[in-house]
PDB file of N, CA and C in Angstrom:
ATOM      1  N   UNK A   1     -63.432  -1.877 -31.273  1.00  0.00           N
ATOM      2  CA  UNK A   1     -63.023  -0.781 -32.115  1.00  0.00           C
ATOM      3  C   UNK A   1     -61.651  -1.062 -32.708  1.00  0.00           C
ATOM      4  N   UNK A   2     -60.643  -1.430 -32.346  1.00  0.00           N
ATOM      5  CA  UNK A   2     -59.702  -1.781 -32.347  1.00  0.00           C
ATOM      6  C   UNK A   2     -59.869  -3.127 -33.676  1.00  0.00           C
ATOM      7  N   UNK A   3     -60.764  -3.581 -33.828  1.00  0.00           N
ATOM      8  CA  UNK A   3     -60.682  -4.424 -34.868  1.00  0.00           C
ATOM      9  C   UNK A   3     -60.910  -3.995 -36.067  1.00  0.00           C
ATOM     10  N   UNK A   4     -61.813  -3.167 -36.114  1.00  0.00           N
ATOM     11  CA  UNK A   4     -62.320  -2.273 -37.244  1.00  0.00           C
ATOM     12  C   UNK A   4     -60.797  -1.386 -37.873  1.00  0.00           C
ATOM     13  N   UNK A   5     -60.101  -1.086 -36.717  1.00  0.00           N
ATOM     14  CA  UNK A   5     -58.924  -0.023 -36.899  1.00  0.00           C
ATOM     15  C   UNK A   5     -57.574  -1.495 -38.019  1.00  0.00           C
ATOM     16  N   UNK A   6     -58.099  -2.103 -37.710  1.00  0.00           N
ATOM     17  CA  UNK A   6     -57.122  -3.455 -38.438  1.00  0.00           C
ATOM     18  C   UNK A   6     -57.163  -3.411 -39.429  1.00  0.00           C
ATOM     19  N   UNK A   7     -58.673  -3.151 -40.051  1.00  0.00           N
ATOM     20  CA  UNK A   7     -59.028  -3.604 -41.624  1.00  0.00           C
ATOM     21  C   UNK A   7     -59.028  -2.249 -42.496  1.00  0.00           C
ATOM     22  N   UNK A   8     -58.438  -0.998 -41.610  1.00  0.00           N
ATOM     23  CA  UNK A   8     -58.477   0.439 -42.290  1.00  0.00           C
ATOM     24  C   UNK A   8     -56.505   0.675 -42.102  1.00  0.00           C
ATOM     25  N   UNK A   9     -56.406   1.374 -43.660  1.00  0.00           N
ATOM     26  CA  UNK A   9     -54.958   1.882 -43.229  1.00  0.00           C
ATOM     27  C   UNK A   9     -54.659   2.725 -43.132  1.00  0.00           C
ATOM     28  N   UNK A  10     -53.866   3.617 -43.308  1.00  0.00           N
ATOM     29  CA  UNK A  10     -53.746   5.385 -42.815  1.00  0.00           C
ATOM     30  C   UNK A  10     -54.552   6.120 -43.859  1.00  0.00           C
ATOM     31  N   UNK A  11     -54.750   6.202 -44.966  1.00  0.00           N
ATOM     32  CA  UNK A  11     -55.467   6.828 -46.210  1.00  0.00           C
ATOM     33  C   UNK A  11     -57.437   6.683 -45.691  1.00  0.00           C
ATOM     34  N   UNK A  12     -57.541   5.502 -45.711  1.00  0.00           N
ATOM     35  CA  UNK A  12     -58.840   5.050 -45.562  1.00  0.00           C
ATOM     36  C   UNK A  12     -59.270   6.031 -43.645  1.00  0.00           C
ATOM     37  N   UNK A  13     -58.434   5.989 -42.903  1.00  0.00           N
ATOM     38  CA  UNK A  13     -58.487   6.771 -41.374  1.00  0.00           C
ATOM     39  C   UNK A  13     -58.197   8.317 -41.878  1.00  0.00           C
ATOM     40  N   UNK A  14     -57.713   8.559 -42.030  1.00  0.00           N
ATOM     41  CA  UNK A  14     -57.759  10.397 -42.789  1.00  0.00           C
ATOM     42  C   UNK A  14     -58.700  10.609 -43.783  1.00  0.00           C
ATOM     43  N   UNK A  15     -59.445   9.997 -44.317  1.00  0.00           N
ATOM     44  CA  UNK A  15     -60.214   9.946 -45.137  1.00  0.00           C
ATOM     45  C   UNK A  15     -61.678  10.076 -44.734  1.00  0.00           C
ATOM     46  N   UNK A  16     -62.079   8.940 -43.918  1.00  0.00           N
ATOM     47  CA  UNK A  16     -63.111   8.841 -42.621  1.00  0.00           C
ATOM     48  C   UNK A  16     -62.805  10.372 -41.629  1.00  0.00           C
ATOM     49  N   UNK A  17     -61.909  10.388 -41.344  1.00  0.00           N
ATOM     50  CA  UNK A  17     -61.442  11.759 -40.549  1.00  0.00           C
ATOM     51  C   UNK A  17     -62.143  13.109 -41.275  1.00  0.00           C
ATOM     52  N   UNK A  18     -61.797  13.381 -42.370  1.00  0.00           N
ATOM     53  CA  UNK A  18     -62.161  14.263 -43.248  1.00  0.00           C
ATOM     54  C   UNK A  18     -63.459  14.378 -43.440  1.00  0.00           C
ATOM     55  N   UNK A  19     -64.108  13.594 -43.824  1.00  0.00           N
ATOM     56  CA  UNK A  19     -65.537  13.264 -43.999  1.00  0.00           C
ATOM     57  C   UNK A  19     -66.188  13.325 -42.668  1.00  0.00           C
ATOM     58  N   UNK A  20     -65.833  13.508 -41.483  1.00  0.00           N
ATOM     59  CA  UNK A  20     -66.927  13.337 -40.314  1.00  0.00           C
ATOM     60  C   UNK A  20     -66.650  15.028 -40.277  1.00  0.00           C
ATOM     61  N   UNK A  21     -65.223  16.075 -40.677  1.00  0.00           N
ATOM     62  CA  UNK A  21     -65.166  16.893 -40.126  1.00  0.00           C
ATOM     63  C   UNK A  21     -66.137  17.688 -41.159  1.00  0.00           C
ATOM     64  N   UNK A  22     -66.195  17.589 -42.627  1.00  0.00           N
ATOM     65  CA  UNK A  22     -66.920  18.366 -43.425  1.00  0.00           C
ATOM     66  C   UNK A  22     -68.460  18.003 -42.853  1.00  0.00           C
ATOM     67  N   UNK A  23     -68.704  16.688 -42.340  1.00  0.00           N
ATOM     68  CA  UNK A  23     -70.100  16.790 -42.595  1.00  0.00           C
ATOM     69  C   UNK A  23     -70.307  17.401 -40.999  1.00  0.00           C
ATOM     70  N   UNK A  24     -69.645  17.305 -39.778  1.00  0.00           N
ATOM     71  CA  UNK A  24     -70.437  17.766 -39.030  1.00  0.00           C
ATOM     72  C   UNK A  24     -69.568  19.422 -38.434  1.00  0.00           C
ATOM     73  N   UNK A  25     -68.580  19.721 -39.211  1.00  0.00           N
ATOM     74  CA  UNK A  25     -67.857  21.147 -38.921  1.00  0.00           C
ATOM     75  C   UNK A  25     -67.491  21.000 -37.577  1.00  0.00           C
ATOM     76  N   UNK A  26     -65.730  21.688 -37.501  1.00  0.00           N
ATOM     77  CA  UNK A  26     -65.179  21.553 -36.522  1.00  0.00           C
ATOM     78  C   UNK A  26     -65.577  21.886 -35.349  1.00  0.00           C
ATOM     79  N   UNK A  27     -66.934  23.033 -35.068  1.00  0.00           N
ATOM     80  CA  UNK A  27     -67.450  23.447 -33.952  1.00  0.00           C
ATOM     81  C   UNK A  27     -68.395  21.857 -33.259  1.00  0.00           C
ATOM     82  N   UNK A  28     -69.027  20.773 -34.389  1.00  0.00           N
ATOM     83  CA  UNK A  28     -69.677  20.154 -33.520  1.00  0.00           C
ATOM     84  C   UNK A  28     -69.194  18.800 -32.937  1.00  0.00           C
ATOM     85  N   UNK A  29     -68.215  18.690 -33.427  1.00  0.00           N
ATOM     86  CA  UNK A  29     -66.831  17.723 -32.920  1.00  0.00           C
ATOM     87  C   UNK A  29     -66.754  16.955 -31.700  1.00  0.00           C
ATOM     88  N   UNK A  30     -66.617  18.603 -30.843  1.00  0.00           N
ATOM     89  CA  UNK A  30     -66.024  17.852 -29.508  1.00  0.00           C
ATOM     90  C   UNK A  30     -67.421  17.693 -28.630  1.00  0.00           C
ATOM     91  N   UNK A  31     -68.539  18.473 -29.314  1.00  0.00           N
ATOM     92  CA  UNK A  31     -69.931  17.815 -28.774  1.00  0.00           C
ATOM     93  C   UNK A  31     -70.522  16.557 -29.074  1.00  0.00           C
ATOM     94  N   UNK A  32     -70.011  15.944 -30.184  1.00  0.00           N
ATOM     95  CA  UNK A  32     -70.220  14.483 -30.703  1.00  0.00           C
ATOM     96  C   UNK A  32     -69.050  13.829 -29.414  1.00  0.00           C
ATOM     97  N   UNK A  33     -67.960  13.689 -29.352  1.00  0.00           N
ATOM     98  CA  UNK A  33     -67.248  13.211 -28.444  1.00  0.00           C
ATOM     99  C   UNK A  33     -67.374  12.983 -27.084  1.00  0.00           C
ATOM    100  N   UNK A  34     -68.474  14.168 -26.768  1.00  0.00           N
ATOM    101  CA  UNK A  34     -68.908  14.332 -25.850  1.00  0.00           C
ATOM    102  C   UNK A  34     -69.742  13.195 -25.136  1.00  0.00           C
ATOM    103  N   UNK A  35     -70.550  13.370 -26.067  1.00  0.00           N
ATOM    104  CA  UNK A  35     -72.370  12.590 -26.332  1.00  0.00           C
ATOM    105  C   UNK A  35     -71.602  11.155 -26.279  1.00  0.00           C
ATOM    106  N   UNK A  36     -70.574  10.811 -26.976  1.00  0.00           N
ATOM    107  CA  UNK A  36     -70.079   9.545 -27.526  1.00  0.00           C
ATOM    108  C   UNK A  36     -69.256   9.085 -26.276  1.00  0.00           C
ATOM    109  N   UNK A  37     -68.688   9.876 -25.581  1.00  0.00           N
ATOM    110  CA  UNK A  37     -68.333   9.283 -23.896  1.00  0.00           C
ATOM    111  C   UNK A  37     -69.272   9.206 -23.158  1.00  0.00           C
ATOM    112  N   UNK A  38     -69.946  10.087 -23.178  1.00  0.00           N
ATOM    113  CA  UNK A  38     -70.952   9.740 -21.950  1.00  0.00           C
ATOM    114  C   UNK A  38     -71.611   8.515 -22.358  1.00  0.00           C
ATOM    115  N   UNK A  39     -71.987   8.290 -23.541  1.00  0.00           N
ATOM    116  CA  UNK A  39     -72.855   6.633 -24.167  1.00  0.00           C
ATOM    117  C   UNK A  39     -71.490   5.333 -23.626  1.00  0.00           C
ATOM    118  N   UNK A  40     -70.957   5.550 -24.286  1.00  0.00           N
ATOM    119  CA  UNK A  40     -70.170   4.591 -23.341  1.00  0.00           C
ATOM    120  C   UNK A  40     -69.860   4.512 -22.314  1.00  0.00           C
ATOM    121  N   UNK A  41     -69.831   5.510 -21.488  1.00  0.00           N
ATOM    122  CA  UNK A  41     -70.038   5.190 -19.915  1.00  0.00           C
ATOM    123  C   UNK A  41     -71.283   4.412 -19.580  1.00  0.00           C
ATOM    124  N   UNK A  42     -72.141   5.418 -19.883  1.00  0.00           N
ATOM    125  CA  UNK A  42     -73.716   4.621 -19.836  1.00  0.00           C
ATOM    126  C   UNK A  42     -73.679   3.298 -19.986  1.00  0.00           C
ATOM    127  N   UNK A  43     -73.400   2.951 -21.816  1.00  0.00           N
ATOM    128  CA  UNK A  43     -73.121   1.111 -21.711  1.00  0.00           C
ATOM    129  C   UNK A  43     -72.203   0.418 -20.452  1.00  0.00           C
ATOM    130  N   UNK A  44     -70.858   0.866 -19.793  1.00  0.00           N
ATOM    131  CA  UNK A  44     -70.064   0.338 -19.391  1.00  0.00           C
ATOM    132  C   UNK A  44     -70.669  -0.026 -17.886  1.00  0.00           C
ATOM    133  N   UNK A  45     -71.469   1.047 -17.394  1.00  0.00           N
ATOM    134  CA  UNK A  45     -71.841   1.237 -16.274  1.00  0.00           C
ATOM    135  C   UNK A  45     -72.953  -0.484 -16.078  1.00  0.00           C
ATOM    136  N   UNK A  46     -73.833   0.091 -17.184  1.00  0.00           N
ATOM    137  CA  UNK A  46     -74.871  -0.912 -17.216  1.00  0.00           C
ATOM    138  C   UNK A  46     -74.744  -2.240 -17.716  1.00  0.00           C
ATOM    139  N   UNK A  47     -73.388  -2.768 -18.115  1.00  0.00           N
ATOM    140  CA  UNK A  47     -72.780  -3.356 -18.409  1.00  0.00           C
ATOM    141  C   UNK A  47     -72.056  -3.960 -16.901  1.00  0.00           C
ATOM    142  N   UNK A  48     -71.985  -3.562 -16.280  1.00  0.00           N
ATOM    143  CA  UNK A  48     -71.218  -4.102 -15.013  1.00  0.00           C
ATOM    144  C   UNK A  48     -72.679  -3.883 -13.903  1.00  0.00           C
ATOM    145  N   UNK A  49     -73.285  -2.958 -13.934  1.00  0.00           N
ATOM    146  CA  UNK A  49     -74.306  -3.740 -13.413  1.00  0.00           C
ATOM    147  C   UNK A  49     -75.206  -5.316 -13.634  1.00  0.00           C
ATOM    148  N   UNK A  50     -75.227  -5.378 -14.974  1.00  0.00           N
ATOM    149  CA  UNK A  50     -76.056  -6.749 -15.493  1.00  0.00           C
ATOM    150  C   UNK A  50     -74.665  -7.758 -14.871  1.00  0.00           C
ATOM    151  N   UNK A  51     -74.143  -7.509 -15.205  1.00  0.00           N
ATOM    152  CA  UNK A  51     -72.628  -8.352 -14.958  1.00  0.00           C
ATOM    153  C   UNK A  51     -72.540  -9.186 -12.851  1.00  0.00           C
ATOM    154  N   UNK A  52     -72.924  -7.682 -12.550  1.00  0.00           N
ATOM    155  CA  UNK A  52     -72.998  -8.476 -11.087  1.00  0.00           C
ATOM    156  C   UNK A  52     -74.020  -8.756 -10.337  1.00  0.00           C
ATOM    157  N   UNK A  53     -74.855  -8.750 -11.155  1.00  0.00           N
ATOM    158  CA  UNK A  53     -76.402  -9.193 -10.591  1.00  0.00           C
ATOM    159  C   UNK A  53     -76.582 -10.795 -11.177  1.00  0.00           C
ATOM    160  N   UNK A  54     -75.823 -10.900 -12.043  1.00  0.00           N
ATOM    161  CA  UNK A  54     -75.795 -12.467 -13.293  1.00  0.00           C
ATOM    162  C   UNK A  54     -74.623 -12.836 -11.914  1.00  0.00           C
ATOM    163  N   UNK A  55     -73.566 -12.564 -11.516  1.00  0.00           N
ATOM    164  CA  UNK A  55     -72.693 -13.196 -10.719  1.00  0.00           C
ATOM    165  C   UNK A  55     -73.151 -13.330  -9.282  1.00  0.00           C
ATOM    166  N   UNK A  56     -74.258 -12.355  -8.645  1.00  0.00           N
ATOM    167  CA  UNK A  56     -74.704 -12.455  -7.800  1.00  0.00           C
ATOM    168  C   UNK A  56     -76.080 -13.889  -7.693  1.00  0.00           C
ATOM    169  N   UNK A  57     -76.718 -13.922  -8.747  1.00  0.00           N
ATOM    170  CA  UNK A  57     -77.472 -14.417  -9.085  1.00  0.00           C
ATOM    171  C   UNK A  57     -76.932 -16.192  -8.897  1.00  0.00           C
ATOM    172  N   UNK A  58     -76.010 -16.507  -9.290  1.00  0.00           N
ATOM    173  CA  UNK A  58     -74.794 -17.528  -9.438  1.00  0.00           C
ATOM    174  C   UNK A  58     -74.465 -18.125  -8.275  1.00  0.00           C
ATOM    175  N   UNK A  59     -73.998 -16.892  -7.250  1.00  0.00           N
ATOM    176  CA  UNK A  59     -73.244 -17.577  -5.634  1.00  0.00           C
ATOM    177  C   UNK A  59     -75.179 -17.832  -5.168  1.00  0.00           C
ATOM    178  N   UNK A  60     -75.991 -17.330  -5.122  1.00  0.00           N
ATOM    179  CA  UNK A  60     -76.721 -17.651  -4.439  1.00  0.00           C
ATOM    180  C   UNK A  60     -77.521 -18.607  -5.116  1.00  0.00           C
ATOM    181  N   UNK A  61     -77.627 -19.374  -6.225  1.00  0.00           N
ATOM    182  CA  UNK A  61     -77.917 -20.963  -6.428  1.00  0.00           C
ATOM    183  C   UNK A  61     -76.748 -21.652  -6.156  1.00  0.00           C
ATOM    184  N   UNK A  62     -75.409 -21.463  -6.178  1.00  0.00           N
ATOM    185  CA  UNK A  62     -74.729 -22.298  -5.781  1.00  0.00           C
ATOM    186  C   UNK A  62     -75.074 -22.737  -3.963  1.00  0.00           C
ATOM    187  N   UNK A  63     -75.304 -21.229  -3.431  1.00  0.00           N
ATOM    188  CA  UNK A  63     -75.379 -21.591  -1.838  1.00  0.00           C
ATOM    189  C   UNK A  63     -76.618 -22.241  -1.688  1.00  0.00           C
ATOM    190  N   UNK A  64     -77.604 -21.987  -2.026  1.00  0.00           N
ATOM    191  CA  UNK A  64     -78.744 -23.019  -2.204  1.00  0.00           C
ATOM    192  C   UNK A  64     -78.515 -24.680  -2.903  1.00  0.00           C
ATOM    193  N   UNK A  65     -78.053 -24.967  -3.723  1.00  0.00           N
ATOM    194  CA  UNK A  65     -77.388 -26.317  -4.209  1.00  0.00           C
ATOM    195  C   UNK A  65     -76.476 -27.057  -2.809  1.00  0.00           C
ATOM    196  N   UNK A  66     -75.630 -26.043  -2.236  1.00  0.00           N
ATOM    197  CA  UNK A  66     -75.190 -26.694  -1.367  1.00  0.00           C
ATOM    198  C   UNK A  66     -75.505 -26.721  -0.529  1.00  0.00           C
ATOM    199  N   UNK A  67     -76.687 -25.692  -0.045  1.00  0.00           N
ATOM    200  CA  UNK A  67     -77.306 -26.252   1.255  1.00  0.00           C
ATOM    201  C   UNK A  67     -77.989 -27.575   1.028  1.00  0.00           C
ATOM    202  N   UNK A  68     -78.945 -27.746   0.303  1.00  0.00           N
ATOM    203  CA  UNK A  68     -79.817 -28.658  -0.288  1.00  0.00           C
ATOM    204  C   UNK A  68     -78.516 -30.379  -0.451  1.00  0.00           C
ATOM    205  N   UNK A  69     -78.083 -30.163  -0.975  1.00  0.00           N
ATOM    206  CA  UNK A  69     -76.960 -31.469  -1.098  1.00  0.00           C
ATOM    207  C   UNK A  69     -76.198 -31.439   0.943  1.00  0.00           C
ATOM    208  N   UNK A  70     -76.328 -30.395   1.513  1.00  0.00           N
ATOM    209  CA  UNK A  70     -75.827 -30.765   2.929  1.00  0.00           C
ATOM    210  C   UNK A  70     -77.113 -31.374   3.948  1.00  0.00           C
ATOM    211  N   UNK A  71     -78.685 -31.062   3.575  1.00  0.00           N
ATOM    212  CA  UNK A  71     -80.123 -31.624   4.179  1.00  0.00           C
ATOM    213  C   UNK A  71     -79.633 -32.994   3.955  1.00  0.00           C
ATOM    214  N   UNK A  72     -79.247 -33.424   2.604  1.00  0.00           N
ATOM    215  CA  UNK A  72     -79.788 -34.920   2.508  1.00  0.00           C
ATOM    216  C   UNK A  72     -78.725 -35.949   3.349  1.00  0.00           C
TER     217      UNK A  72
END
């Protein structure tokens, strides 16, 4: 997000600002914000799950590699 915020300057961000508030009115705002944290939790969550099942996945061919290289 932070990269996107690079290529916009204060006019173009008040501008975008303006336009999300006309089209969705100040009452549905902080329910979009809402919806829009909880989705990123969701990703972040499931995101660190895939994350330590791929790292879990990892130590246990390594411990297999090295058992296998300690048989011979």
């Amino acid at each position: 997000m932070n990269t996107i915020l690079l290529f916009l300057g204060p006019y173009e961000i008040i501008g975008l600002v303006l336009v999300v508030i006309l089209l969705f009115g100040g009452k549905k705002i902080p329910e979009l914000a809402r919806g829009l944290g909880k989705g990123i939790r969701e990703f972040n969550s499931a995101r660190a799950t895939i994350e330590g099942e791929i790292k879990e996945g990892i130590r246990d061919a390594e411990r297999k590699d090295a058992g296998a290289k300690g048989d011979k």
